[in-house]
Protein backbone atom coordinates (compact mmCIF):
# COMPACT_ATOMS: atom_id res chain seq x y z
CA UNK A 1 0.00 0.00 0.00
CA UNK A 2 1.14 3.74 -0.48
CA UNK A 3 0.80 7.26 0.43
CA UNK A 4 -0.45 9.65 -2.24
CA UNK A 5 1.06 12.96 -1.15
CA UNK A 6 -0.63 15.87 -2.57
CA UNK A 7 -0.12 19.79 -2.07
CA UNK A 8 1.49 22.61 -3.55
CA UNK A 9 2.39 24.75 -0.43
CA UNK A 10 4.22 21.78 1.20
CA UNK A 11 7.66 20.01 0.74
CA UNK A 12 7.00 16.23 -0.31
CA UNK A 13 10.79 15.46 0.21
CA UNK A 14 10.35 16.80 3.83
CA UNK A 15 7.03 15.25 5.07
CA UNK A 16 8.45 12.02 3.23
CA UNK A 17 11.74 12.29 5.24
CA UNK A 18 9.52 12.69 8.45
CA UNK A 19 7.04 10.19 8.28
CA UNK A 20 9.87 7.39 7.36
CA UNK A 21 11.35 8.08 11.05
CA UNK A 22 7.91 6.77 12.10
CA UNK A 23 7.83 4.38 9.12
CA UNK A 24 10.73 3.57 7.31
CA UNK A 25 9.43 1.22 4.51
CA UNK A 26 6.58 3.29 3.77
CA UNK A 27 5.80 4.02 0.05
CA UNK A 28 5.41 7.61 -0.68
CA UNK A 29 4.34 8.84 -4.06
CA UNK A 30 3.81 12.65 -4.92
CA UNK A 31 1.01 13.71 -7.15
CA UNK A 32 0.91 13.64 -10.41
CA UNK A 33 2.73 10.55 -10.05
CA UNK A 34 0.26 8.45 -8.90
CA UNK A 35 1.35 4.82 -10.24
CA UNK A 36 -1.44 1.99 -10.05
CA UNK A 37 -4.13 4.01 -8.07
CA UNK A 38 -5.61 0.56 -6.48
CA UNK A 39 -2.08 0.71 -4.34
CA UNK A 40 -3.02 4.33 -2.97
CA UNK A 41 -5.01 3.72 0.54
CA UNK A 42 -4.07 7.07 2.37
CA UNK A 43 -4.46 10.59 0.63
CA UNK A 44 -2.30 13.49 2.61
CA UNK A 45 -3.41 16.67 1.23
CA UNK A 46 -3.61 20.62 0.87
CA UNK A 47 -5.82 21.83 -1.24
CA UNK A 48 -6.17 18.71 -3.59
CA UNK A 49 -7.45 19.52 -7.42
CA UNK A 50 -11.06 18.51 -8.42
CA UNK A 51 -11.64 14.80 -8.89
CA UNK A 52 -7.73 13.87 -8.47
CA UNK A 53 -9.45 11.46 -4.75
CA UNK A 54 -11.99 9.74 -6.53
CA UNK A 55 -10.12 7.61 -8.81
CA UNK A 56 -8.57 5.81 -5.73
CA UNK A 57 -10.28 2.65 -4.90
CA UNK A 58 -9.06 1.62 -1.61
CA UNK A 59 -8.49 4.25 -0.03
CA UNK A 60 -8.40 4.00 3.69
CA UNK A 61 -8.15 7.81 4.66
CA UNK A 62 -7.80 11.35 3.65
CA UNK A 63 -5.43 13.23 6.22
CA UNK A 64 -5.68 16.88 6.02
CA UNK A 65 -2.12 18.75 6.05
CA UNK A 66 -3.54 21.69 8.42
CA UNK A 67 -5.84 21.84 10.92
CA UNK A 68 -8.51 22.99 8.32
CA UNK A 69 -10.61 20.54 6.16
CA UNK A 70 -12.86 22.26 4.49
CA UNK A 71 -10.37 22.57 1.58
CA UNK A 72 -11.47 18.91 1.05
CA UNK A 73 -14.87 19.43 1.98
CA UNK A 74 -15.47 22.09 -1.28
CA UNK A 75 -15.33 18.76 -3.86
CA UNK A 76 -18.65 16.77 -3.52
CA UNK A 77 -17.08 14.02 -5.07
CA UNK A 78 -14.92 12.76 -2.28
CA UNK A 79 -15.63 8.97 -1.63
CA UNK A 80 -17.90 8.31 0.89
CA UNK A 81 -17.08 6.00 3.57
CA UNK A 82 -13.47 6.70 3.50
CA UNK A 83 -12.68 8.75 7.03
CA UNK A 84 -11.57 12.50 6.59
CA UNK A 85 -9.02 13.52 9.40
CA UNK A 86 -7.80 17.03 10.22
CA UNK A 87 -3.90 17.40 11.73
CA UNK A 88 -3.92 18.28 15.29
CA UNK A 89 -0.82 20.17 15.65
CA UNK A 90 0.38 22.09 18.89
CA UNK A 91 2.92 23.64 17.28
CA UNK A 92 0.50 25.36 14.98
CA UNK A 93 -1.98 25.70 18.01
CA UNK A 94 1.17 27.91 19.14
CA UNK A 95 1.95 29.91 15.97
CA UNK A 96 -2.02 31.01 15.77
CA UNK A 97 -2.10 32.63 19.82
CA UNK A 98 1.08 34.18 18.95
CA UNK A 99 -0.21 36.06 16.06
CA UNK A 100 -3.57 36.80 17.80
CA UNK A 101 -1.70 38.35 20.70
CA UNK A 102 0.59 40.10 18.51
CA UNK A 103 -1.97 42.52 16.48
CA UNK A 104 -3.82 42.22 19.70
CA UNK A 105 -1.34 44.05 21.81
CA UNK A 106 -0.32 45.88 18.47
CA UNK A 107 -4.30 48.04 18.82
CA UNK A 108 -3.98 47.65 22.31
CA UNK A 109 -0.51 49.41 23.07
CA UNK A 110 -1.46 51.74 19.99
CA UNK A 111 1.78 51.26 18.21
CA UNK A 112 -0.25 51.87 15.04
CA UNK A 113 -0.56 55.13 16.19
CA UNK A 114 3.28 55.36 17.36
CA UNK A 115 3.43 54.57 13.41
CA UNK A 116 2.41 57.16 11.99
CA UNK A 117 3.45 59.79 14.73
CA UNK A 118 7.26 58.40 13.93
CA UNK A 119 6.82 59.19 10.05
CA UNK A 120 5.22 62.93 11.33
CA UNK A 121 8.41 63.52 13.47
CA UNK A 122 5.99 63.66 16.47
CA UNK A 123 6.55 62.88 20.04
CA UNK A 124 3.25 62.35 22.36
CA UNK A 125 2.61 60.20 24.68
CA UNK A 126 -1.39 58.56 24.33
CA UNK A 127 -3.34 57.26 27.04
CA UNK A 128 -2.41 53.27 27.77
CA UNK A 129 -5.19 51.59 27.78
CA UNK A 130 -6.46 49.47 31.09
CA UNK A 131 -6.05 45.68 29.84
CA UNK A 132 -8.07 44.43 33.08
CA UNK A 133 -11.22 46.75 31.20
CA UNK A 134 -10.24 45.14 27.55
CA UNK A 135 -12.66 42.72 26.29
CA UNK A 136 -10.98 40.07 23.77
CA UNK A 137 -13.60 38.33 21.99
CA UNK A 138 -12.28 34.68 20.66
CA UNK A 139 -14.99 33.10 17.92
CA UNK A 140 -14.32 29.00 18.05
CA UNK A 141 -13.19 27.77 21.17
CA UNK A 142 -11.81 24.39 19.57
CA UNK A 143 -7.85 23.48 19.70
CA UNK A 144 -6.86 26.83 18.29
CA UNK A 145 -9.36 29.11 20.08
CA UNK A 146 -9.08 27.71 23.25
CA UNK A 147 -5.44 27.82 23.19
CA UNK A 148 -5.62 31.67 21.83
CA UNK A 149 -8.74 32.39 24.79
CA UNK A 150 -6.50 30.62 27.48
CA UNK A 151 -3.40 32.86 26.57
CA UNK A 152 -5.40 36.21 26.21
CA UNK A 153 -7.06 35.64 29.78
CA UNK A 154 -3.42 35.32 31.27
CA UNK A 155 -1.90 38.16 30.32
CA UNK A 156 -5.10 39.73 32.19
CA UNK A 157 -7.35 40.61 29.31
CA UNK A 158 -10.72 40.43 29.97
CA UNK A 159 -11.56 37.40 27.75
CA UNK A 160 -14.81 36.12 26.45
CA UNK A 161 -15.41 33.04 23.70
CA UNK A 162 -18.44 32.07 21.22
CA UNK A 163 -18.61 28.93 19.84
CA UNK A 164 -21.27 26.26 18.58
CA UNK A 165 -21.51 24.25 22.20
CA UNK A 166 -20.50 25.84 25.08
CA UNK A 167 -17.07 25.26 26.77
CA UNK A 168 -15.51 25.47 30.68
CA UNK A 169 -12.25 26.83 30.66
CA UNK A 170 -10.55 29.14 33.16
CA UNK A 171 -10.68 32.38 32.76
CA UNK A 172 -12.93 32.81 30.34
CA UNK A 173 -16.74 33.59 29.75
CA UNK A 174 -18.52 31.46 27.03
CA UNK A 175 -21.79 32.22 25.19
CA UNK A 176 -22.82 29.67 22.71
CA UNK A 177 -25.31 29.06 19.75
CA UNK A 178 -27.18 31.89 17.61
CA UNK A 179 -28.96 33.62 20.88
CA UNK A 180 -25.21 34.33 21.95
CA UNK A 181 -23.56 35.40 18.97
CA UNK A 182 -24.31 39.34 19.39
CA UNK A 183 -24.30 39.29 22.93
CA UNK A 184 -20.79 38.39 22.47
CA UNK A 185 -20.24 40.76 19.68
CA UNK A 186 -21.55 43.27 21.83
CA UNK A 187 -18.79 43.40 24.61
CA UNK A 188 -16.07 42.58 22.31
CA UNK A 189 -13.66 45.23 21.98
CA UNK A 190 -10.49 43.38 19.87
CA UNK A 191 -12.28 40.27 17.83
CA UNK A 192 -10.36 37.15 17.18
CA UNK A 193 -11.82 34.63 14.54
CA UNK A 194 -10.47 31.25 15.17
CA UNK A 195 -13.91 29.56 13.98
CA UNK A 196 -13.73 26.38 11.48
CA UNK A 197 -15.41 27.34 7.91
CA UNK A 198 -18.84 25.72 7.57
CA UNK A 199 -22.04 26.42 5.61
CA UNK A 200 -23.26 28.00 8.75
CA UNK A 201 -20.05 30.71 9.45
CA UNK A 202 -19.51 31.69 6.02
CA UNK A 203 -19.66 35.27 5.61
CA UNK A 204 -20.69 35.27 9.65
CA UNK A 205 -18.52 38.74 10.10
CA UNK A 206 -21.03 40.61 8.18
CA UNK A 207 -22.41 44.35 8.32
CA UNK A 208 -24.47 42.81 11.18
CA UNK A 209 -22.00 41.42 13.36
CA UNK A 210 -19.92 44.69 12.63
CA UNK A 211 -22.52 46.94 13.89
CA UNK A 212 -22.77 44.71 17.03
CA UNK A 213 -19.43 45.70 17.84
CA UNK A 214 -18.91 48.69 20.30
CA UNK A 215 -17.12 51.65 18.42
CA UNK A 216 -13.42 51.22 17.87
CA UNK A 217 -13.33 47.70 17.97
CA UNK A 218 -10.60 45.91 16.31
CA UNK A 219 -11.13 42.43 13.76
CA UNK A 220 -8.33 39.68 13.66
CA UNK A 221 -8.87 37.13 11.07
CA UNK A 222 -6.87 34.41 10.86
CA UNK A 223 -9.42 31.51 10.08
CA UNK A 224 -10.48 31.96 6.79
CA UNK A 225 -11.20 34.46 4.45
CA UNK A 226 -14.46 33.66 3.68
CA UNK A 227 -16.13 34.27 7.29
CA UNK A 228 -15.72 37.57 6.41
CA UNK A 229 -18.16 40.47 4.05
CA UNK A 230 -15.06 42.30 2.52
CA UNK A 231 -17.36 44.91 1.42
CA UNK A 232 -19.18 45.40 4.75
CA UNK A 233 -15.45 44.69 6.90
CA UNK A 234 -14.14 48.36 4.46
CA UNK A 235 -17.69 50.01 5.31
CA UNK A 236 -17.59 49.68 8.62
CA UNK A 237 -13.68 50.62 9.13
CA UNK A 238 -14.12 53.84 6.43
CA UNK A 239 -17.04 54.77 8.45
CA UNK A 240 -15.09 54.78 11.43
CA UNK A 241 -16.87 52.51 13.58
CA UNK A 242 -14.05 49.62 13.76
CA UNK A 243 -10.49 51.08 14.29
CA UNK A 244 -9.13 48.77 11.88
CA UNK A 245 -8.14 44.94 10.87
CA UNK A 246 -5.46 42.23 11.19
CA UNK A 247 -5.97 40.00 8.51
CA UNK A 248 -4.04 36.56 7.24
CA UNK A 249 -6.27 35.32 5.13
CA UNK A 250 -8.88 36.69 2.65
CA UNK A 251 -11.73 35.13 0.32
CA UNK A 252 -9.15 35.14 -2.50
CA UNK A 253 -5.34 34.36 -2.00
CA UNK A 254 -3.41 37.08 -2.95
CA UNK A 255 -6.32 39.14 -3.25
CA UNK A 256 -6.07 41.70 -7.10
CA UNK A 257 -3.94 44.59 -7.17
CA UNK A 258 -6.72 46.37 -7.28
CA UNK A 259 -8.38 45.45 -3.74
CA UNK A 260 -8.67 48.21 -1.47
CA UNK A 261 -7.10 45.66 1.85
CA UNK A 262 -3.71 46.39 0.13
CA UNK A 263 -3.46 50.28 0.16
CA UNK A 264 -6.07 50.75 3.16
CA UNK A 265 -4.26 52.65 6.24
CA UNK A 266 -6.27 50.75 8.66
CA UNK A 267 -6.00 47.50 7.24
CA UNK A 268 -2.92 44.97 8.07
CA UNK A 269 -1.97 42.01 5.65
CA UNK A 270 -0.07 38.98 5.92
CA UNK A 271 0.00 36.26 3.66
CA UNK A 272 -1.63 33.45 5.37
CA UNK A 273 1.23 32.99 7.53
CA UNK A 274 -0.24 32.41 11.05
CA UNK A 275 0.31 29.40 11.62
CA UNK A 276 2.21 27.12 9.15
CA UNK A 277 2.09 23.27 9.13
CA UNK A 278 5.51 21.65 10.22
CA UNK A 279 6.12 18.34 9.25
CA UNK A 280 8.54 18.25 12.42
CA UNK A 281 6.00 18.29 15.06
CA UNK A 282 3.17 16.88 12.60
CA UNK A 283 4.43 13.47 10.83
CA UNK A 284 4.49 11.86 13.93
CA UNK A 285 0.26 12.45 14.19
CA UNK A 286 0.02 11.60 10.38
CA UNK A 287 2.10 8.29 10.88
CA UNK A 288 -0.29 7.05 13.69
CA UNK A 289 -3.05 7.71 11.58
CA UNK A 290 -1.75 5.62 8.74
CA UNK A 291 -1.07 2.97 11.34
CA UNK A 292 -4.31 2.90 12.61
CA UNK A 293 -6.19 2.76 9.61
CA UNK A 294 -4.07 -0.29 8.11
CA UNK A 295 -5.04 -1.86 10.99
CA UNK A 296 -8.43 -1.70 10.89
CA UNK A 297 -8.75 1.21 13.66
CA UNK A 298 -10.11 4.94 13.28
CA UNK A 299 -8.00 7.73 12.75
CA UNK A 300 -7.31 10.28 15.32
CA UNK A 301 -9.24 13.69 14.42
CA UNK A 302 -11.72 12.47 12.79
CA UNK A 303 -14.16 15.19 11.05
CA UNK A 304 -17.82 14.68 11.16
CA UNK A 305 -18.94 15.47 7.51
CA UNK A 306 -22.13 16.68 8.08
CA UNK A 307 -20.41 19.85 10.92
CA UNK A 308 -17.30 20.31 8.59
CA UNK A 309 -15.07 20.28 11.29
């Protein structure tokens, strides 16, 4: 049996390295080069093209290469039956809270401000804000959003979480389910989206949600790009009722020359670089997985198809 490694953004020569520590006779083949596909029983993917999963008949599992799945989940054709896992990774987990923290305390210390003072040749001091009176808002309280909510809450912001079920963890106030959402919204002062993509949260951080927010609220996004109304994100900062945005990733990746996000002086870019998957700290999850599915076992991180996530 073999691996079918498949993904633009990733090294095959380095996840192949990695997983052979964990299985050293495995049989790794990169895509196109598919050889006989009745020899291909695990798919490791980013971002696979249309149809290349469904010409695999015994196929055991489909192992996302990032936490995300719903790459896969945008081609109706994948097999059914066949177990879809997501990777797990802490290290990743890491990278995300790191980069929520950082434009976090980047609105919050007003260094944007600093900025443009420094290009003015001006030197004034602005009120610090109180971080005990600073409501962080997490959205998804999963592996990454817990991680990012647990983090925020102990460097002493006030920190509050919405996500599908509700969730217990220290330090943190949860609201849950539709009836929550602009509750939530409402006391959030600095917004972090951490939330899977589903039918349900695309396009979520609409005009709506935006009014919700008190005035001079500040938007990280480093989920996906498609929880958020572009349009109604620029209408609400050009009106002046958000401060601004962080954002990693966007509905198209780069977005065209010609999108406002890339001139906007309230709008921050990265190119989906939050959190990266390592094969270092992640081979050792995908091995076990291919383990367990030879042997007739589940995978770990195992997506329910009909949440997404």
């Amino acid at each position: 049996m073999a691996l079918l490694f498949m993904s633009e953004w990733d090294s095959a020569d380095e996840w192949t390295r990695m997983l052979r520590d964990h299985i050293p006779d495995l049989d790794v083949r990169v895509s196109p080069d598919v050889g006989d596909p009745a020899e291909i029983d695990v798919v490791l993917a980013w971002k696979p093209p249309a149809g290349a999963i469904t010409s695999l008949p015994n196929l055991k599992l489909i192992q996302s290469l990032g936490m995300g799945v719903d790459h896969l989940f945008v081609h109706p054709d994948l097999p059914e039956g066949v177990p879809v896992a997501r990777l797990v990774d802490p290290h990743m987990a890491m990278q995300m809270s790191e980069y929520a923290l950082l434009w976090a305390l980047h609105h919050h210390r007003r260094i944007e401000e600093y900025a443009w003072q420094q290009i003015e040749k001006k030197w004034k001091q602005l009120r610090v804000r109180d971080t005990r009176k600073t409501t962080v808002g997490v959205m998804g309280l999963g592996v990454l959003g817990g991680d990012a909510a647990r983090k925020f809450a102990a460097v002493g912001f006030r920190t509050i979480g919405w996500s599908r079920s509700a969730k217990d963890i220290d330090g943190v106030t949860s609201f849950t389910g539709a009836d929550g959402l602009l509750p939530f919204l409402g006391e959030t002062q600095i917004l972090v989206n951490l939330l899977p993509l589903t039918e349900e949260t695309e396009g979520i951080l609409d005009a709506r949600a935006f009014a919700a927010l008190p005035e001079d609220a500040f938007v990280i996004n480093l989920a996906r790009g498609a929880h958020v109304v572009e349009d109604d994100l620029l209408a609400a900062v050009d009106a002046g009722h958000l401060a601004g945005a962080a954002l990693d990733v966007f509905r198209d990746e780069p977005p065209p020359p010609e999108h406002r996000f890339w001139s906007h002086p309230k709008i921050r870019m990265t190119p989906h670089i939050a959190g990266l998957t390592h094969a270092e700290t992640g081979a050792a999850q995908v091995a076990e997985n291919i383990q367990r599915v030879r042997a007739g076992k589940p995978p770990k991180n195992e997506v329910e198809p009909a949440r997404g996530y």
